[in-house]
PDB file of N, CA and C in Angstrom:
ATOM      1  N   UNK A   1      -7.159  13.288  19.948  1.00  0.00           N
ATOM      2  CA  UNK A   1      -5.763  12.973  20.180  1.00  0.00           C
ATOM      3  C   UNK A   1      -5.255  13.802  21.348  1.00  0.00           C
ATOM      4  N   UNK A   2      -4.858  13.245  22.263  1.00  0.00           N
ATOM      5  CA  UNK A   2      -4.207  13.868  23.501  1.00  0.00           C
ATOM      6  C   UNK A   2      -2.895  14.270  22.905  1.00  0.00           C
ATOM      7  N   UNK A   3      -2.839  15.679  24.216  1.00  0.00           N
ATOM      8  CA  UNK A   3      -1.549  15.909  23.656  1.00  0.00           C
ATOM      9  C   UNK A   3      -0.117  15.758  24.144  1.00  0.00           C
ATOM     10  N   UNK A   4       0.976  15.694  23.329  1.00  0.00           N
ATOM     11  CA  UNK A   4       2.256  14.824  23.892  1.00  0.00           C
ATOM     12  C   UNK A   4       3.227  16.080  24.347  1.00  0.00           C
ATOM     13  N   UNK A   5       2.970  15.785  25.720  1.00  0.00           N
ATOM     14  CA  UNK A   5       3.634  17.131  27.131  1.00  0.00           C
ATOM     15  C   UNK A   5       4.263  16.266  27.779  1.00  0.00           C
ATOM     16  N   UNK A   6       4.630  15.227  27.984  1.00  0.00           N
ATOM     17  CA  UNK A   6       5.645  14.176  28.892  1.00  0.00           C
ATOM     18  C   UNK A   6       6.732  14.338  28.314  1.00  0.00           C
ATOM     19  N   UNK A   7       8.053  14.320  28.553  1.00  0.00           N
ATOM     20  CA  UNK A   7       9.063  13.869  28.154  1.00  0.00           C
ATOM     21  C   UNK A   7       9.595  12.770  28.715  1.00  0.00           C
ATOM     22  N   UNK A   8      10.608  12.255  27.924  1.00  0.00           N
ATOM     23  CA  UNK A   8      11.164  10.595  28.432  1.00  0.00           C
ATOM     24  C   UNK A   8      12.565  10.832  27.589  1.00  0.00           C
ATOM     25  N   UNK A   9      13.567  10.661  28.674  1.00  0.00           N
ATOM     26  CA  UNK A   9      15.087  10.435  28.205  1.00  0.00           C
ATOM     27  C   UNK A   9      15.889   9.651  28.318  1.00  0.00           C
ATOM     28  N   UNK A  10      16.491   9.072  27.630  1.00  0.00           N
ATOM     29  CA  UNK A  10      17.389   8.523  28.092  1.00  0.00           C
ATOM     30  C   UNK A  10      18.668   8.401  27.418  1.00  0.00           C
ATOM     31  N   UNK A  11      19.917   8.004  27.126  1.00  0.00           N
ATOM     32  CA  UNK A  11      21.060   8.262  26.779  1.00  0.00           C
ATOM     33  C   UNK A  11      21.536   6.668  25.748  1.00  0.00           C
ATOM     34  N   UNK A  12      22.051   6.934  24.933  1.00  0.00           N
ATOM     35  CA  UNK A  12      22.601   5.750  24.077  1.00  0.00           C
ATOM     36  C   UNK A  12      23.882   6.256  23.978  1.00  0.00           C
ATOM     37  N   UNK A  13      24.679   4.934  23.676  1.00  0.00           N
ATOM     38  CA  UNK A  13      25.914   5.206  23.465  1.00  0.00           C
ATOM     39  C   UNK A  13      26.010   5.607  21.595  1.00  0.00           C
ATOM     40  N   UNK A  14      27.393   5.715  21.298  1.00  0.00           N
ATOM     41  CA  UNK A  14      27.147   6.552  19.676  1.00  0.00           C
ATOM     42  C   UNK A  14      26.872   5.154  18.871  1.00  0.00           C
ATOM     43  N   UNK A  15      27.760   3.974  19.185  1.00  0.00           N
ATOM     44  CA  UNK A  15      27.042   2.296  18.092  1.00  0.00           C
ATOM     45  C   UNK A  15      25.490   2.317  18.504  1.00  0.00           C
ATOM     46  N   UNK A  16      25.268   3.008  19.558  1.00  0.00           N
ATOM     47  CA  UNK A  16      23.338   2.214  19.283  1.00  0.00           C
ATOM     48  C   UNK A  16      22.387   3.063  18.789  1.00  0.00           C
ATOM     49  N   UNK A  17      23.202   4.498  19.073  1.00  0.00           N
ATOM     50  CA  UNK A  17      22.382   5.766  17.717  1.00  0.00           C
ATOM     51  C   UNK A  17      22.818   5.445  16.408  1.00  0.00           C
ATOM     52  N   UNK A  18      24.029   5.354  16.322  1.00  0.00           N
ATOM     53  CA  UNK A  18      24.256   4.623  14.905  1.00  0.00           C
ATOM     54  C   UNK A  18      23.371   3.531  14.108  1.00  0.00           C
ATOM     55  N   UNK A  19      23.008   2.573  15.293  1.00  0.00           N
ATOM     56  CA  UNK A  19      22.338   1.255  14.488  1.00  0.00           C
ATOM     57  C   UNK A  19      20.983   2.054  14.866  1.00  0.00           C
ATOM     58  N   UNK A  20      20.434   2.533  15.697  1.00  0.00           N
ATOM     59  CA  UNK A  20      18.878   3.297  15.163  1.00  0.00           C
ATOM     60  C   UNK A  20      18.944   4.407  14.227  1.00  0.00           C
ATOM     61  N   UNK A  21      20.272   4.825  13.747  1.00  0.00           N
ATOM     62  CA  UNK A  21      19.620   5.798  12.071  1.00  0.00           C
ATOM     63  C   UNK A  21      19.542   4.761  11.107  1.00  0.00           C
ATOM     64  N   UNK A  22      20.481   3.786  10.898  1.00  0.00           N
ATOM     65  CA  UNK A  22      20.063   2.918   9.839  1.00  0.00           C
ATOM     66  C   UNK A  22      19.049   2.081  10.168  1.00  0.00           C
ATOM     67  N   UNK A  23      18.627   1.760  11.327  1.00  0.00           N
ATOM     68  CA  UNK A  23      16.976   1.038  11.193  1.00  0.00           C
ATOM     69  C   UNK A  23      16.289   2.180  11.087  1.00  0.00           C
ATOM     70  N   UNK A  24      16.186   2.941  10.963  1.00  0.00           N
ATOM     71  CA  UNK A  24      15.616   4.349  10.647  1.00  0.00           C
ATOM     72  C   UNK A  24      15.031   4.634   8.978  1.00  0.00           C
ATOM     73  N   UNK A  25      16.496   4.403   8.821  1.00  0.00           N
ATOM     74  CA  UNK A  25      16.807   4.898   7.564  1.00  0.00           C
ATOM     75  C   UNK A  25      15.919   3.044   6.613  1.00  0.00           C
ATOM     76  N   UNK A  26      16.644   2.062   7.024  1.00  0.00           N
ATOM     77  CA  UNK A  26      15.946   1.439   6.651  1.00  0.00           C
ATOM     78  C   UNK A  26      14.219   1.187   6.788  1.00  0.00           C
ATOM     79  N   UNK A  27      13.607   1.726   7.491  1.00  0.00           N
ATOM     80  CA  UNK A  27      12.326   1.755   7.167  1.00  0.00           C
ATOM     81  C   UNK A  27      11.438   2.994   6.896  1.00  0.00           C
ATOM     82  N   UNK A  28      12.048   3.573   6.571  1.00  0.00           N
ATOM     83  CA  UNK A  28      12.395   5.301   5.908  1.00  0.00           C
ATOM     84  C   UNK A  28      11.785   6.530   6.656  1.00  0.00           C
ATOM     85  N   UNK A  29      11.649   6.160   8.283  1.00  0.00           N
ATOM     86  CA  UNK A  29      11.253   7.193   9.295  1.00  0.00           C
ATOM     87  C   UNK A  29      12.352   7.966   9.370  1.00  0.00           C
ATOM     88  N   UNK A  30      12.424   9.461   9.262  1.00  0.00           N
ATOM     89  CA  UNK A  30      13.176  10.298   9.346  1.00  0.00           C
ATOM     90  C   UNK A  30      13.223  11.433  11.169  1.00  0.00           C
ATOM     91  N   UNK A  31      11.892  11.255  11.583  1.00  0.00           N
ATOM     92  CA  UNK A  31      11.401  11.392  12.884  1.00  0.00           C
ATOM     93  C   UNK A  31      12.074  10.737  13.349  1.00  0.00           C
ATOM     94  N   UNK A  32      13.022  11.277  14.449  1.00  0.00           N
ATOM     95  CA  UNK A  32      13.306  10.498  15.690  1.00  0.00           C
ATOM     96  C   UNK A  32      12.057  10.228  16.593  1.00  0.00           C
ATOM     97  N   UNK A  33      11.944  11.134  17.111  1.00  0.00           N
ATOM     98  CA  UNK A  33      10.562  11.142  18.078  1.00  0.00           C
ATOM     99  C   UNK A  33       9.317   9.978  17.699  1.00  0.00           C
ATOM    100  N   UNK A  34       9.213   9.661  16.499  1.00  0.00           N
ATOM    101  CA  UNK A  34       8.336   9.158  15.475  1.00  0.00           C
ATOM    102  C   UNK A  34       8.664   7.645  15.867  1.00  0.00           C
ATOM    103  N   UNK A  35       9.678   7.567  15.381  1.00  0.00           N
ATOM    104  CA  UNK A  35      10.396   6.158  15.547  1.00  0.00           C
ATOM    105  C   UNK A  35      10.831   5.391  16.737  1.00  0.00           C
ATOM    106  N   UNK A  36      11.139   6.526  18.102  1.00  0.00           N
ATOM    107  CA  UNK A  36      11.465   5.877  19.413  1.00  0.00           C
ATOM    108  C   UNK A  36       9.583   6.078  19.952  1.00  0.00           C
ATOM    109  N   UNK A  37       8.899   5.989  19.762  1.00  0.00           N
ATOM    110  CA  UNK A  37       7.532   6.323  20.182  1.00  0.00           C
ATOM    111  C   UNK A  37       6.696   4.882  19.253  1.00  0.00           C
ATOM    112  N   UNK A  38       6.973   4.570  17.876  1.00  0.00           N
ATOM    113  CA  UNK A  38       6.448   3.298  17.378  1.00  0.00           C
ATOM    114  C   UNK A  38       7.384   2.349  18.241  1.00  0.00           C
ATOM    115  N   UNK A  39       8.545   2.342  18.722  1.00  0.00           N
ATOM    116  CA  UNK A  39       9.141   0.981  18.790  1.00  0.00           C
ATOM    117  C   UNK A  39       9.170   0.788  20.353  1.00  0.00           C
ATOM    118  N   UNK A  40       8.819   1.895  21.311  1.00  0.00           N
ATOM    119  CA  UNK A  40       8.419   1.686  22.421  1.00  0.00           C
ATOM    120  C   UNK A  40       6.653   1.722  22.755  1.00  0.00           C
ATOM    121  N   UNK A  41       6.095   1.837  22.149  1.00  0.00           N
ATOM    122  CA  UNK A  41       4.800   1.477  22.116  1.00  0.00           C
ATOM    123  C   UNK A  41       4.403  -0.393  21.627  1.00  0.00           C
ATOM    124  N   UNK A  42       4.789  -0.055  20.140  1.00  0.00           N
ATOM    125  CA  UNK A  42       4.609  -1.432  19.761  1.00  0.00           C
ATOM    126  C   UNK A  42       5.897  -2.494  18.929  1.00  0.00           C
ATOM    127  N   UNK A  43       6.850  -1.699  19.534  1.00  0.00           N
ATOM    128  CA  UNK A  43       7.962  -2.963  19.576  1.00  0.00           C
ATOM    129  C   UNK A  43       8.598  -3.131  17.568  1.00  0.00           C
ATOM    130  N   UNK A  44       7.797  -2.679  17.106  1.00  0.00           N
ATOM    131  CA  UNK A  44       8.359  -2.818  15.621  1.00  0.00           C
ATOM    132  C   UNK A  44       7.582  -1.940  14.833  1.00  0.00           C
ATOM    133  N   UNK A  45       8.488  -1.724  13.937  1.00  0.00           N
ATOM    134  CA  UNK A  45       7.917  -0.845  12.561  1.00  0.00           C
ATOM    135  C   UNK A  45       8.230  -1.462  11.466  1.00  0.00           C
ATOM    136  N   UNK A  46       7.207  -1.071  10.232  1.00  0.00           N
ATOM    137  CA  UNK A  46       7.133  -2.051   8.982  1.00  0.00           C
ATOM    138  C   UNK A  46       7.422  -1.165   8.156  1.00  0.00           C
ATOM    139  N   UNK A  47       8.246  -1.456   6.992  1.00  0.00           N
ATOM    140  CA  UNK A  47       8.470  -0.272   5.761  1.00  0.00           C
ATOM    141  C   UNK A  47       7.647  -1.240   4.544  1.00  0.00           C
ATOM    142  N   UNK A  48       6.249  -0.618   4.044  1.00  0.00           N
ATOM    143  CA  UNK A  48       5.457  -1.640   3.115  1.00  0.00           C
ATOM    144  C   UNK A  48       5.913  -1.471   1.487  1.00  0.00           C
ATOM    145  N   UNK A  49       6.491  -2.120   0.956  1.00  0.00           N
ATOM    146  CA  UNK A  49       6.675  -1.783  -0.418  1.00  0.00           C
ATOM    147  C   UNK A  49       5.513  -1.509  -1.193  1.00  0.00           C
ATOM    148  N   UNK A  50       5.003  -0.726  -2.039  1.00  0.00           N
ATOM    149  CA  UNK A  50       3.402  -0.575  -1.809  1.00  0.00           C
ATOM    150  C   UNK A  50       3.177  -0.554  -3.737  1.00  0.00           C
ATOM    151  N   UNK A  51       4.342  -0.822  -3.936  1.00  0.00           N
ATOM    152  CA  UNK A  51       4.309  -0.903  -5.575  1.00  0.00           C
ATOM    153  C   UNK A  51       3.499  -1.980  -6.293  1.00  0.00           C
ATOM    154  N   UNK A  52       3.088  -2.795  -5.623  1.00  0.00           N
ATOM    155  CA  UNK A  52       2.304  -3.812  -6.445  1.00  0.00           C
ATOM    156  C   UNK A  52       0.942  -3.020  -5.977  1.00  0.00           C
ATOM    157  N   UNK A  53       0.229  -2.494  -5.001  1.00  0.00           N
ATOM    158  CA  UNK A  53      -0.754  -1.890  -4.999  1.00  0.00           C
ATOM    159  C   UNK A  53      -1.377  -0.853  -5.915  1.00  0.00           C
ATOM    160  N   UNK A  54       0.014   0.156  -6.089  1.00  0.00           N
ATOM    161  CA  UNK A  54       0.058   1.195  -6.888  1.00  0.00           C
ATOM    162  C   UNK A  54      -0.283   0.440  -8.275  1.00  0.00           C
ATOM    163  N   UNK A  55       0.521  -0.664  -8.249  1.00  0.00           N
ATOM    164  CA  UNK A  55       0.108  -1.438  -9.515  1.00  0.00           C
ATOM    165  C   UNK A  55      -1.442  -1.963 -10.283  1.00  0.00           C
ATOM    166  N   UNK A  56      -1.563  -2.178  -8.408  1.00  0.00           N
ATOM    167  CA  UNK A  56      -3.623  -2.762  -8.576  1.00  0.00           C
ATOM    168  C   UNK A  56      -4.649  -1.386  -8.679  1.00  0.00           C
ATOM    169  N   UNK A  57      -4.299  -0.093  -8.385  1.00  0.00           N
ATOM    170  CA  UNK A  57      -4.933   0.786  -8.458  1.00  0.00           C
ATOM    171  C   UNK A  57      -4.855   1.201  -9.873  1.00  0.00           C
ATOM    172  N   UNK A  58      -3.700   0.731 -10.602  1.00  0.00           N
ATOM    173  CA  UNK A  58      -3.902   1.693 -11.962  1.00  0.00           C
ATOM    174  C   UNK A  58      -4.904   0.376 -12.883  1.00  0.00           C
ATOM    175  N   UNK A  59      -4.634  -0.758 -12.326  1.00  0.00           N
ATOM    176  CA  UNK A  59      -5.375  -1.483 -13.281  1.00  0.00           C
ATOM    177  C   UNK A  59      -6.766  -1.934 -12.812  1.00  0.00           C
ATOM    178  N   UNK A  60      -7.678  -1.344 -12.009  1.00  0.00           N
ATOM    179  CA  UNK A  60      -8.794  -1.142 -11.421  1.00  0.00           C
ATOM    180  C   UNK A  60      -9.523   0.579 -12.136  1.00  0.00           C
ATOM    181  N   UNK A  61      -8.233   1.080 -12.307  1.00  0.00           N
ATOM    182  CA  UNK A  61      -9.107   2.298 -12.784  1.00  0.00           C
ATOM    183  C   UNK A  61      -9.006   2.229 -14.533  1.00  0.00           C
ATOM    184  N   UNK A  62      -7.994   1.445 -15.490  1.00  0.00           N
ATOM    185  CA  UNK A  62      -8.244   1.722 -16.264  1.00  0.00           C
ATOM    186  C   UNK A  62      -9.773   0.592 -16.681  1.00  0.00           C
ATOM    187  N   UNK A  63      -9.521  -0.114 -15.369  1.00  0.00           N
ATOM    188  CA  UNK A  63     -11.173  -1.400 -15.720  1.00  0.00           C
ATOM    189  C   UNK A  63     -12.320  -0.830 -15.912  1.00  0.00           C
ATOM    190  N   UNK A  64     -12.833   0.258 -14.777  1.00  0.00           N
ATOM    191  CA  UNK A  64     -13.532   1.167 -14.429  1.00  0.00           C
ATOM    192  C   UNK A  64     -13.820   2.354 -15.776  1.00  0.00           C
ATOM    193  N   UNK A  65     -12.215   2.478 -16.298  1.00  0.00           N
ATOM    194  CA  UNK A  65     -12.428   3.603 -18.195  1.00  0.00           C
ATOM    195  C   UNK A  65     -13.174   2.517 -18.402  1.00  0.00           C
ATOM    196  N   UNK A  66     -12.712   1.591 -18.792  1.00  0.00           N
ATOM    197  CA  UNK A  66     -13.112   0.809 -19.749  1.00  0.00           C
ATOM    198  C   UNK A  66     -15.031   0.640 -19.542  1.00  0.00           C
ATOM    199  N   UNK A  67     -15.056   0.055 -18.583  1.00  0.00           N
ATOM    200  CA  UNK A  67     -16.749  -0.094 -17.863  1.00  0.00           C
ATOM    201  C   UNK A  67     -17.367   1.080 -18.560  1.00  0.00           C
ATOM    202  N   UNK A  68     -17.343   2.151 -17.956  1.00  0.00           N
ATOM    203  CA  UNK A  68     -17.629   3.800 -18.229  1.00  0.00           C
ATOM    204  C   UNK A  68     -17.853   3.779 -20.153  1.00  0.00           C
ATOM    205  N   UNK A  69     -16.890   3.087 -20.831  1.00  0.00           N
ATOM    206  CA  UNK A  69     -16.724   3.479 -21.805  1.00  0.00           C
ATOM    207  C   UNK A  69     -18.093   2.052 -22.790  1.00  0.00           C
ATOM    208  N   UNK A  70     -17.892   1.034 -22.171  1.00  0.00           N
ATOM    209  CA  UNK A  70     -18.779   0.245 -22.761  1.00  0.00           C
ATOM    210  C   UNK A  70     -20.194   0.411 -22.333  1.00  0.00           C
ATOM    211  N   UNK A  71     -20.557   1.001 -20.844  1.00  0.00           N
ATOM    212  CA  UNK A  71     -21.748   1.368 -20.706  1.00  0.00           C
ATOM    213  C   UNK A  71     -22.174   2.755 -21.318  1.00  0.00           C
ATOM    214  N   UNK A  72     -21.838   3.755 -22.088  1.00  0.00           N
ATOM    215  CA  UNK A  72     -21.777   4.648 -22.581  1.00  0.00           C
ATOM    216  C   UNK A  72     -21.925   4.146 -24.375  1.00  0.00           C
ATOM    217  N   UNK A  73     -21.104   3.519 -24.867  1.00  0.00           N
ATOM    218  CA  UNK A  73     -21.683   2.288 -25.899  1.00  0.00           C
ATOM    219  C   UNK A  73     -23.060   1.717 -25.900  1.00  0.00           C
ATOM    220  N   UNK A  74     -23.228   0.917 -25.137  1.00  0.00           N
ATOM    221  CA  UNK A  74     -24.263  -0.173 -24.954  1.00  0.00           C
ATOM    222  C   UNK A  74     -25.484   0.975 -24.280  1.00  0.00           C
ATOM    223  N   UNK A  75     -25.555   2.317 -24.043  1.00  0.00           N
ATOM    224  CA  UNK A  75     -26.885   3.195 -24.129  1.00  0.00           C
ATOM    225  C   UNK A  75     -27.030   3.806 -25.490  1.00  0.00           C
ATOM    226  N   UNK A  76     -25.758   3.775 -25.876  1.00  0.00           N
ATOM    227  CA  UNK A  76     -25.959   5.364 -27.324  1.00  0.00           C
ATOM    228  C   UNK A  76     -26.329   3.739 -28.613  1.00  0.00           C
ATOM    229  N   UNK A  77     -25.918   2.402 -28.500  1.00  0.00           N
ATOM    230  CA  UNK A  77     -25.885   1.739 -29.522  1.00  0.00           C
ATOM    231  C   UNK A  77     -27.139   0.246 -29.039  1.00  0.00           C
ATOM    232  N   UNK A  78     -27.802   0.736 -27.751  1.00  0.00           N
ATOM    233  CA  UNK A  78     -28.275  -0.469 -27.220  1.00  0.00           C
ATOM    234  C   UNK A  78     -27.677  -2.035 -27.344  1.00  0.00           C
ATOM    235  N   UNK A  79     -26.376  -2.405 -27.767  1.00  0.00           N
ATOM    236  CA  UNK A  79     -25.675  -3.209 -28.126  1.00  0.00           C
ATOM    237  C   UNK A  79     -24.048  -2.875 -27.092  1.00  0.00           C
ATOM    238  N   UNK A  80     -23.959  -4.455 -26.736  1.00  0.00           N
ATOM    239  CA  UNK A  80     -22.033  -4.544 -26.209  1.00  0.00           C
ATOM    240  C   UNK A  80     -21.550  -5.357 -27.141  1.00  0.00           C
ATOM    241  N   UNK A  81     -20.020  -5.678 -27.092  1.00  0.00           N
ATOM    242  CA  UNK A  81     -19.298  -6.591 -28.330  1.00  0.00           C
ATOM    243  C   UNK A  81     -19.079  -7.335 -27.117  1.00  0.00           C
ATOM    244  N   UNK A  82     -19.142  -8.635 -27.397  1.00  0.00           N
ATOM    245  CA  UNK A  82     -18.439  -9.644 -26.683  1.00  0.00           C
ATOM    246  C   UNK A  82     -16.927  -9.453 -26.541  1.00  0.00           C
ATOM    247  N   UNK A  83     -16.127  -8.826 -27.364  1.00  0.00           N
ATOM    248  CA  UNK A  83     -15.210  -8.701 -27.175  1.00  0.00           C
ATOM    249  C   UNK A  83     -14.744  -7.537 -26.218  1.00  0.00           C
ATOM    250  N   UNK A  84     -15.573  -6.721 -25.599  1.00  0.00           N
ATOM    251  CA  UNK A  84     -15.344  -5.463 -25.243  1.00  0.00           C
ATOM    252  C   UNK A  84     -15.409  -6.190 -23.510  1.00  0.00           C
ATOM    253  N   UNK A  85     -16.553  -7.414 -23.554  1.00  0.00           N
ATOM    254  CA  UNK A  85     -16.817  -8.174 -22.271  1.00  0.00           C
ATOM    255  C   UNK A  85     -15.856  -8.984 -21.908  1.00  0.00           C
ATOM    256  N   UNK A  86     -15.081  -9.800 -23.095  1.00  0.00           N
ATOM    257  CA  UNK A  86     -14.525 -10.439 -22.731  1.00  0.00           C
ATOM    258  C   UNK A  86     -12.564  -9.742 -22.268  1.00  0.00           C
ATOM    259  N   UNK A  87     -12.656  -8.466 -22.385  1.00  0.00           N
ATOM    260  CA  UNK A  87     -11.360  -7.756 -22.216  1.00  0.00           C
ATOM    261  C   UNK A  87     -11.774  -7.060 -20.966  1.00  0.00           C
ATOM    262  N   UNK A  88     -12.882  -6.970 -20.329  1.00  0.00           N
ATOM    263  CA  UNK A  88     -12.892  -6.429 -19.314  1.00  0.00           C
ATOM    264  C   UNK A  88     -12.781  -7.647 -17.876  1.00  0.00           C
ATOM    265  N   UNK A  89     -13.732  -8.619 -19.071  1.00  0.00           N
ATOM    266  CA  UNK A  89     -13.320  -9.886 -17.584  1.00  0.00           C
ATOM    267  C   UNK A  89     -11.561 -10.376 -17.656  1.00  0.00           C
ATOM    268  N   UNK A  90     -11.182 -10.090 -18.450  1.00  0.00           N
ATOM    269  CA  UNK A  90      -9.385 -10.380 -18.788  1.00  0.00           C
ATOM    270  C   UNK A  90      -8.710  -9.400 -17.700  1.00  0.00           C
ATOM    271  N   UNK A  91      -9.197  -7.993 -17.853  1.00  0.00           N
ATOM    272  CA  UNK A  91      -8.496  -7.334 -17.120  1.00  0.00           C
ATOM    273  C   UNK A  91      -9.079  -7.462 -15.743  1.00  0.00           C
ATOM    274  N   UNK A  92     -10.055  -7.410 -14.970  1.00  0.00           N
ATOM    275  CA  UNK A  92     -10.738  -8.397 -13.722  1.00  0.00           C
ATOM    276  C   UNK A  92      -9.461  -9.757 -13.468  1.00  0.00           C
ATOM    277  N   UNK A  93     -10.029 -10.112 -13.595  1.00  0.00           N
ATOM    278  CA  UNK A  93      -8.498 -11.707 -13.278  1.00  0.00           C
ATOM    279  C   UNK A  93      -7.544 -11.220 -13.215  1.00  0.00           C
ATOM    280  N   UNK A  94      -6.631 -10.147 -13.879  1.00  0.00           N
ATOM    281  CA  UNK A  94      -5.312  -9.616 -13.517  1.00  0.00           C
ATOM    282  C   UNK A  94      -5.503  -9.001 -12.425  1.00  0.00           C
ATOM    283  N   UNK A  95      -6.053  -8.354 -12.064  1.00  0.00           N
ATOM    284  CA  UNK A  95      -6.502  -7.232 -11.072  1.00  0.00           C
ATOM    285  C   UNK A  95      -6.486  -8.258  -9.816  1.00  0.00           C
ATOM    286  N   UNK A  96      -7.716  -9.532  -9.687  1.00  0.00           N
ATOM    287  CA  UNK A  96      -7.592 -10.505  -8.720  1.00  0.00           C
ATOM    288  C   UNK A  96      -6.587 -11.102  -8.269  1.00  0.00           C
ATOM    289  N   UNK A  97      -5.964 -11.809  -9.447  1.00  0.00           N
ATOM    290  CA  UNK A  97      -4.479 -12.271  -9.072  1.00  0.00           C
ATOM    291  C   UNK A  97      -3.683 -11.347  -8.554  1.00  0.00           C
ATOM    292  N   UNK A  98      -3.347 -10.128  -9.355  1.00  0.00           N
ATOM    293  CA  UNK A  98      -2.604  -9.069  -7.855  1.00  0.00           C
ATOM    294  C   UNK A  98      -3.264  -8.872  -6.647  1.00  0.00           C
ATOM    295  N   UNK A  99      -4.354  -9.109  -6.372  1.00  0.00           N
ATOM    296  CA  UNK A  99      -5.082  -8.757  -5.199  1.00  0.00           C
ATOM    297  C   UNK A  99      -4.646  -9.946  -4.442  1.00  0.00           C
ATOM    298  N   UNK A 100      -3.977 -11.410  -4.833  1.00  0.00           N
ATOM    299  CA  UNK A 100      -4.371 -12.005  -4.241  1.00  0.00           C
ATOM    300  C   UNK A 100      -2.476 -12.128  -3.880  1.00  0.00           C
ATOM    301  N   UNK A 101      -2.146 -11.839  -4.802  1.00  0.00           N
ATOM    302  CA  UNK A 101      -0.612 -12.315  -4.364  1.00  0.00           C
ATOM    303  C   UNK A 101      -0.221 -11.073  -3.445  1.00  0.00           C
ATOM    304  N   UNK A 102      -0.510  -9.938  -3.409  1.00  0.00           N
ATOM    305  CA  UNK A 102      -0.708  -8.856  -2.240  1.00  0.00           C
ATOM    306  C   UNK A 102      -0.894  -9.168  -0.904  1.00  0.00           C
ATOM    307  N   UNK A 103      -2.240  -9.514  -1.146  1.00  0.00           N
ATOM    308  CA  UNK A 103      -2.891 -10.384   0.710  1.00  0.00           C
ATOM    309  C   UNK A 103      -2.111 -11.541   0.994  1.00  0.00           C
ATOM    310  N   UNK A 104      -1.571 -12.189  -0.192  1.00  0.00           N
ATOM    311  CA  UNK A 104      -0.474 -13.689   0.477  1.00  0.00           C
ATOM    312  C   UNK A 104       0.659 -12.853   1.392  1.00  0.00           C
ATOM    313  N   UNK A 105       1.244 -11.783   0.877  1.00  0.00           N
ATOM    314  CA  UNK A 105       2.247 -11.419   1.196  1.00  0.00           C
ATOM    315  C   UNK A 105       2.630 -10.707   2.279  1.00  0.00           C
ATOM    316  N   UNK A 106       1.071 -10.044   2.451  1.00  0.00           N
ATOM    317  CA  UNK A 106       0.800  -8.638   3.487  1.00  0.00           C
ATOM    318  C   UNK A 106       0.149 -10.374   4.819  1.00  0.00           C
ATOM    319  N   UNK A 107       0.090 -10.893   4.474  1.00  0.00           N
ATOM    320  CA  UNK A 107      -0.537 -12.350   5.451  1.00  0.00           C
ATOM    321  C   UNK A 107       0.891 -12.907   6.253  1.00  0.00           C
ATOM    322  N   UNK A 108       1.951 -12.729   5.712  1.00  0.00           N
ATOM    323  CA  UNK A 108       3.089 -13.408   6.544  1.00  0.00           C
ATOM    324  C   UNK A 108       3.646 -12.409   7.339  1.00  0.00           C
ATOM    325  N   UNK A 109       3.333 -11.225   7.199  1.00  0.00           N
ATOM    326  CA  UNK A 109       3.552 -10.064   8.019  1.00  0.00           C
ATOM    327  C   UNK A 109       3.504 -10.477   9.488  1.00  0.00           C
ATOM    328  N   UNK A 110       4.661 -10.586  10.729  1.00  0.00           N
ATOM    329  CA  UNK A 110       4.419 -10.719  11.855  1.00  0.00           C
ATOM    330  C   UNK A 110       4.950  -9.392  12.744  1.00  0.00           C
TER     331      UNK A 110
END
């Protein structure tokens, strides 16, 4: 990473600092420097709501207990329950369907 020794100034009136803290604020950059450096480089910044992810990570890891817990079964009992298979492919399909309504959403992103 090179390092940032240029300066660049220029002057706004107080309505157009005004409307860049609330686009600021609305995409929750608190950096000035941060924010006039994304939007003169590449013209826009994205604020990602990331709660349905957070959502797919907890239900990928309790899939993963679960896995852990039936392969730990199925060595100590040489035996799985169908039912233990069929709650892990249940929780799989939830997991997909959020995966998929995620990528629909993160896809209209321009």
């Amino acid at each position: 990473m090179q390092p940032r020794n240029k300066w660049v100034h220029f002057v706004m009136s107080q309505d157009e600092l005004d409307r860049m803290q609330q686009k600021m604020q609305e995409v929750g950059i608190q950096n000035k420097s941060a924010y006039l450096r994304k939007m003169a480089l590449d013209g826009y910044c994205v604020n990602l709501e990331l709660e349905d992810v957070k959502k797919m990570v907890s239900l990928l890891r309790y899939c993963s207990n679960n896995l852990n817990q039936y392969a730990k079964r199925a060595n100590a009992t040489n035996s799985i329950y169908a039912d233990d298979i069929q709650d892990l492919q249940n929780r799989l399909e939830e997991i997909w369907l959020s995966a998929k309504e995620i990528l629909a959403r993160l896809a209209v992103i321009q």
